[in-house]
C-alpha atoms as a PDB file:
ATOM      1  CA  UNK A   1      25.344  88.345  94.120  1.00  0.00           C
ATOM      2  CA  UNK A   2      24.450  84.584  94.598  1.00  0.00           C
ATOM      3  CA  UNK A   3      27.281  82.073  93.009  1.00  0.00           C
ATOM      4  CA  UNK A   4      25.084  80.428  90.588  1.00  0.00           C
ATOM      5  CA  UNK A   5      23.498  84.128  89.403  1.00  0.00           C
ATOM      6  CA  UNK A   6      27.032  84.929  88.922  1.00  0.00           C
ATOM      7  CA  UNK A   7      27.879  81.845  86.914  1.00  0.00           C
ATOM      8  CA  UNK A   8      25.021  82.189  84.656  1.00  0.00           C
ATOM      9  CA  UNK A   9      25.903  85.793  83.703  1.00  0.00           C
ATOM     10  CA  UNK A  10      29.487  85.083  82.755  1.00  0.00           C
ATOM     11  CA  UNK A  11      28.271  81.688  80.534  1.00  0.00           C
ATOM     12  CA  UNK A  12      25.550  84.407  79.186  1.00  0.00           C
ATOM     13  CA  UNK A  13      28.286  87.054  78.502  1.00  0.00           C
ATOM     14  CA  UNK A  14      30.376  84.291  77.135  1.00  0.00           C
ATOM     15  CA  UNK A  15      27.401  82.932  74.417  1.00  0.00           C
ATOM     16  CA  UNK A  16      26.827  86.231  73.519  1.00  0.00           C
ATOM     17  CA  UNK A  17      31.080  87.267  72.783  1.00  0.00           C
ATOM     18  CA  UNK A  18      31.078  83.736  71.203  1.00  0.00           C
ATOM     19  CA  UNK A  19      28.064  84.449  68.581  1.00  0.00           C
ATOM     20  CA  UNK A  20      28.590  88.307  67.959  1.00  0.00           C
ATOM     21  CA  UNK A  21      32.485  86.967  66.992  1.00  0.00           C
ATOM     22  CA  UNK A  22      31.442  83.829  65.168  1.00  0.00           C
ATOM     23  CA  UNK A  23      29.101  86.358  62.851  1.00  0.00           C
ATOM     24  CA  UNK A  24      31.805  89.447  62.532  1.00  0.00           C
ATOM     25  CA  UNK A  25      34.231  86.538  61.661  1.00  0.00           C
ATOM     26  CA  UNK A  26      32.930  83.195  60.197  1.00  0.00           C
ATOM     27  CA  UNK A  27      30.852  84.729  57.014  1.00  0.00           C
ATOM     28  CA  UNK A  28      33.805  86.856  55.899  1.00  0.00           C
ATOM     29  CA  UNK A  29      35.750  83.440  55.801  1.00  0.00           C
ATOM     30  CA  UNK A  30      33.283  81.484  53.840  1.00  0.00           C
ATOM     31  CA  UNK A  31      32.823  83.810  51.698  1.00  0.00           C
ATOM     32  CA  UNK A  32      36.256  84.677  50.496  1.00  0.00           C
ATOM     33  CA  UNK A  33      36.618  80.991  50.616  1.00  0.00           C
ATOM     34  CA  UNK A  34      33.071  80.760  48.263  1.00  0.00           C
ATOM     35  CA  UNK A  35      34.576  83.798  46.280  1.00  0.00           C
ATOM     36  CA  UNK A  36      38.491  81.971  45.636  1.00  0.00           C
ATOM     37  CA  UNK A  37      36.122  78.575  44.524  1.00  0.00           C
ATOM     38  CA  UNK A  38      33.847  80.249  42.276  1.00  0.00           C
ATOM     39  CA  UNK A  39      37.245  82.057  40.236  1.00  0.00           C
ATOM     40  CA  UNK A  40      38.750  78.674  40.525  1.00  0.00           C
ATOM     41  CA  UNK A  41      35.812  77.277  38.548  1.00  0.00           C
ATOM     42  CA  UNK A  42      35.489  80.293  36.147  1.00  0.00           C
ATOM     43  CA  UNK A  43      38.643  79.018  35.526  1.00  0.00           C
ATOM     44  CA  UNK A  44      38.496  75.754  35.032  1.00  0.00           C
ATOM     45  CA  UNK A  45      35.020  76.639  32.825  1.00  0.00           C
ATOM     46  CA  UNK A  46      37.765  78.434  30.523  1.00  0.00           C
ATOM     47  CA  UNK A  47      40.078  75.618  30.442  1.00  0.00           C
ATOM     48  CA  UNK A  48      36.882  73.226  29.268  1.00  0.00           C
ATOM     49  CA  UNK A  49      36.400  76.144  26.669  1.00  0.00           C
ATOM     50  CA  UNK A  50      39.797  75.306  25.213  1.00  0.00           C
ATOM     51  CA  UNK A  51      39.392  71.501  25.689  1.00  0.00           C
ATOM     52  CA  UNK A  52      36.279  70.543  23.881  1.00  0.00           C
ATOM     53  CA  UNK A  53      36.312  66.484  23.798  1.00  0.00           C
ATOM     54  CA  UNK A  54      37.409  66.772  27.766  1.00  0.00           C
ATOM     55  CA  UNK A  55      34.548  68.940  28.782  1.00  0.00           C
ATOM     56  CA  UNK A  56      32.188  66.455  27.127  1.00  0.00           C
ATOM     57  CA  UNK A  57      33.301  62.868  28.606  1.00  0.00           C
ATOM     58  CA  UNK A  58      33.805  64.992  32.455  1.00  0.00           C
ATOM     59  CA  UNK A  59      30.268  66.271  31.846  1.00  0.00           C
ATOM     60  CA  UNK A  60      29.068  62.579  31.399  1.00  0.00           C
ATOM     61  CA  UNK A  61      31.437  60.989  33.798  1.00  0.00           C
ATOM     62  CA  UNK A  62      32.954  63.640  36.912  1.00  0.00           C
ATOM     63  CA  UNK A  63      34.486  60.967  38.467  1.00  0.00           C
ATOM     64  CA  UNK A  64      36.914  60.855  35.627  1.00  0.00           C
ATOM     65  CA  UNK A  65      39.142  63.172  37.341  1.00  0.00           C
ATOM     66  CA  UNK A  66      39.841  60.433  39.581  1.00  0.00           C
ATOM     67  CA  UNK A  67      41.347  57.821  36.962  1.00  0.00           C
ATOM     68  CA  UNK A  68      44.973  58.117  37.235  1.00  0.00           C
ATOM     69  CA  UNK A  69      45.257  56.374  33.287  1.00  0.00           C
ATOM     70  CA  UNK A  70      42.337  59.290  32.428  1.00  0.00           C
ATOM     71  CA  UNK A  71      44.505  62.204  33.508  1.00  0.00           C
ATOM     72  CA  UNK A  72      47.687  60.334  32.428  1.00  0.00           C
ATOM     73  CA  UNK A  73      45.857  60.873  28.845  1.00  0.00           C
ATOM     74  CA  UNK A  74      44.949  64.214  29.594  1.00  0.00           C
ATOM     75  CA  UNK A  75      48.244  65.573  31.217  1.00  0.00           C
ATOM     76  CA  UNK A  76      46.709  69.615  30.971  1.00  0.00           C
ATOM     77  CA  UNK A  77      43.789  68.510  33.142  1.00  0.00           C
ATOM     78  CA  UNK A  78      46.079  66.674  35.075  1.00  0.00           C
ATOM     79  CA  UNK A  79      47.847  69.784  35.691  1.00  0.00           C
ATOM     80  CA  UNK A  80      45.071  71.910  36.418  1.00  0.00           C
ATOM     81  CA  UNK A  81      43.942  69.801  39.021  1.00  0.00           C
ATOM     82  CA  UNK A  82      46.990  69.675  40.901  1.00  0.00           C
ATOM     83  CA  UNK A  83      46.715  73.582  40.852  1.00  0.00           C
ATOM     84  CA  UNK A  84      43.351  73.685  41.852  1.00  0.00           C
ATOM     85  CA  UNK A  85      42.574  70.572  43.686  1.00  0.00           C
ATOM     86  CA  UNK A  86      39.122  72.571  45.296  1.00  0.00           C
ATOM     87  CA  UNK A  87      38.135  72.317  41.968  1.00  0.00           C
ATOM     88  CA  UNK A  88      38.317  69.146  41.814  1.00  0.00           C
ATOM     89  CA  UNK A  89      37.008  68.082  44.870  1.00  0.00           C
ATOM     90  CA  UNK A  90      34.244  70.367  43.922  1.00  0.00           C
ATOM     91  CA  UNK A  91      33.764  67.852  40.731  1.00  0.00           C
ATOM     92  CA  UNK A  92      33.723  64.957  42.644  1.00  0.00           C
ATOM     93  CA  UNK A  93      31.221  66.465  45.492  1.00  0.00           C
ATOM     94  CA  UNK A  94      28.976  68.249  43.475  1.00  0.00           C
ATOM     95  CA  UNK A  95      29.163  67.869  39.675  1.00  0.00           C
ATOM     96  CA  UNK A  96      25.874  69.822  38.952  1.00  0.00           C
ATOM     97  CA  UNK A  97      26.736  72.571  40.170  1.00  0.00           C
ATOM     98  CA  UNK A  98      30.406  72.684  38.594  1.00  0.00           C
ATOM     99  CA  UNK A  99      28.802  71.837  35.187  1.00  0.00           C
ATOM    100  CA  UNK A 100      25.557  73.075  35.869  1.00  0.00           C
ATOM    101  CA  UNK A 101      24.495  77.035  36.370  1.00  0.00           C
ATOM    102  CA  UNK A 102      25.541  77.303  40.191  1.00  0.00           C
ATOM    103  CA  UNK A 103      28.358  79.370  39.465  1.00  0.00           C
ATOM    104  CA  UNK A 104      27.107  80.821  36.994  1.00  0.00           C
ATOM    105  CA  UNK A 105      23.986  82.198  38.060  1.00  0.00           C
ATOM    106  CA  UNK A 106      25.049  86.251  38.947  1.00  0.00           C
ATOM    107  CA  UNK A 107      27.803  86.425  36.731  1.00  0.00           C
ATOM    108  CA  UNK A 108      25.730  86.076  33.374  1.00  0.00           C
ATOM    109  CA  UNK A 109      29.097  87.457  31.724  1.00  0.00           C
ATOM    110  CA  UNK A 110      32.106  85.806  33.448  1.00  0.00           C
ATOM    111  CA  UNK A 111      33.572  83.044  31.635  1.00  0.00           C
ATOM    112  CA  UNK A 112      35.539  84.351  28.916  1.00  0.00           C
ATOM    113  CA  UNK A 113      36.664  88.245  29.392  1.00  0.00           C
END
């Protein structure tokens, strides 16, 4: 076979290894990783639960979780957030859906077993 031919097979062959493993591999990642988040926030749903006035002033202001004199008030947020600092970031990046129904939506009975 010509060079080229040749060349184009193996870069085909390669593409094609490259995708099958990226699909066998990557969604099993991401999804654990979605999975270990969405606990994380079940969590962190249950700690708001226990921590009424909290709840209410991160629901109106997320980016509370960034004021050092905030969390030095609230030293059991403080704490969870240095457990679980996805769950934070996750406030930060996307409040709606951490206060919102996002990870909520097929678990109609999670929060509180």
């Amino acid at each position: 076979m010509d060079r080229g031919v040749m060349r184009a097979l193996g870069a085909g062959l390669l593409f094609v290894l490259t995708l099958g493993l990226s699909f066998h591999v990557g969604p099993n990642v991401a999804w654990s990783d979605h999975g270990r988040l969405r606990d994380e926030i079940r969590q962190f749903h249950n700690f708001l639960a226990d921590h009424p006035k909290v709840s209410t002033e991160l629901r109106l202001n997320p980016n509370l979780v960034n004021s050092k004199k905030y969390l030095k008030k609230h030293e059991d947020l403080a704490k969870f957030l240095k457990r679980h600092p996805e769950v934070k970031r996750e406030i930060v990046n996307h409040p709606n859906r951490v206060f919102g129904r996002y990870y909520r939506q097929d678990h109609a009975g999670w929060h509180r077993r």
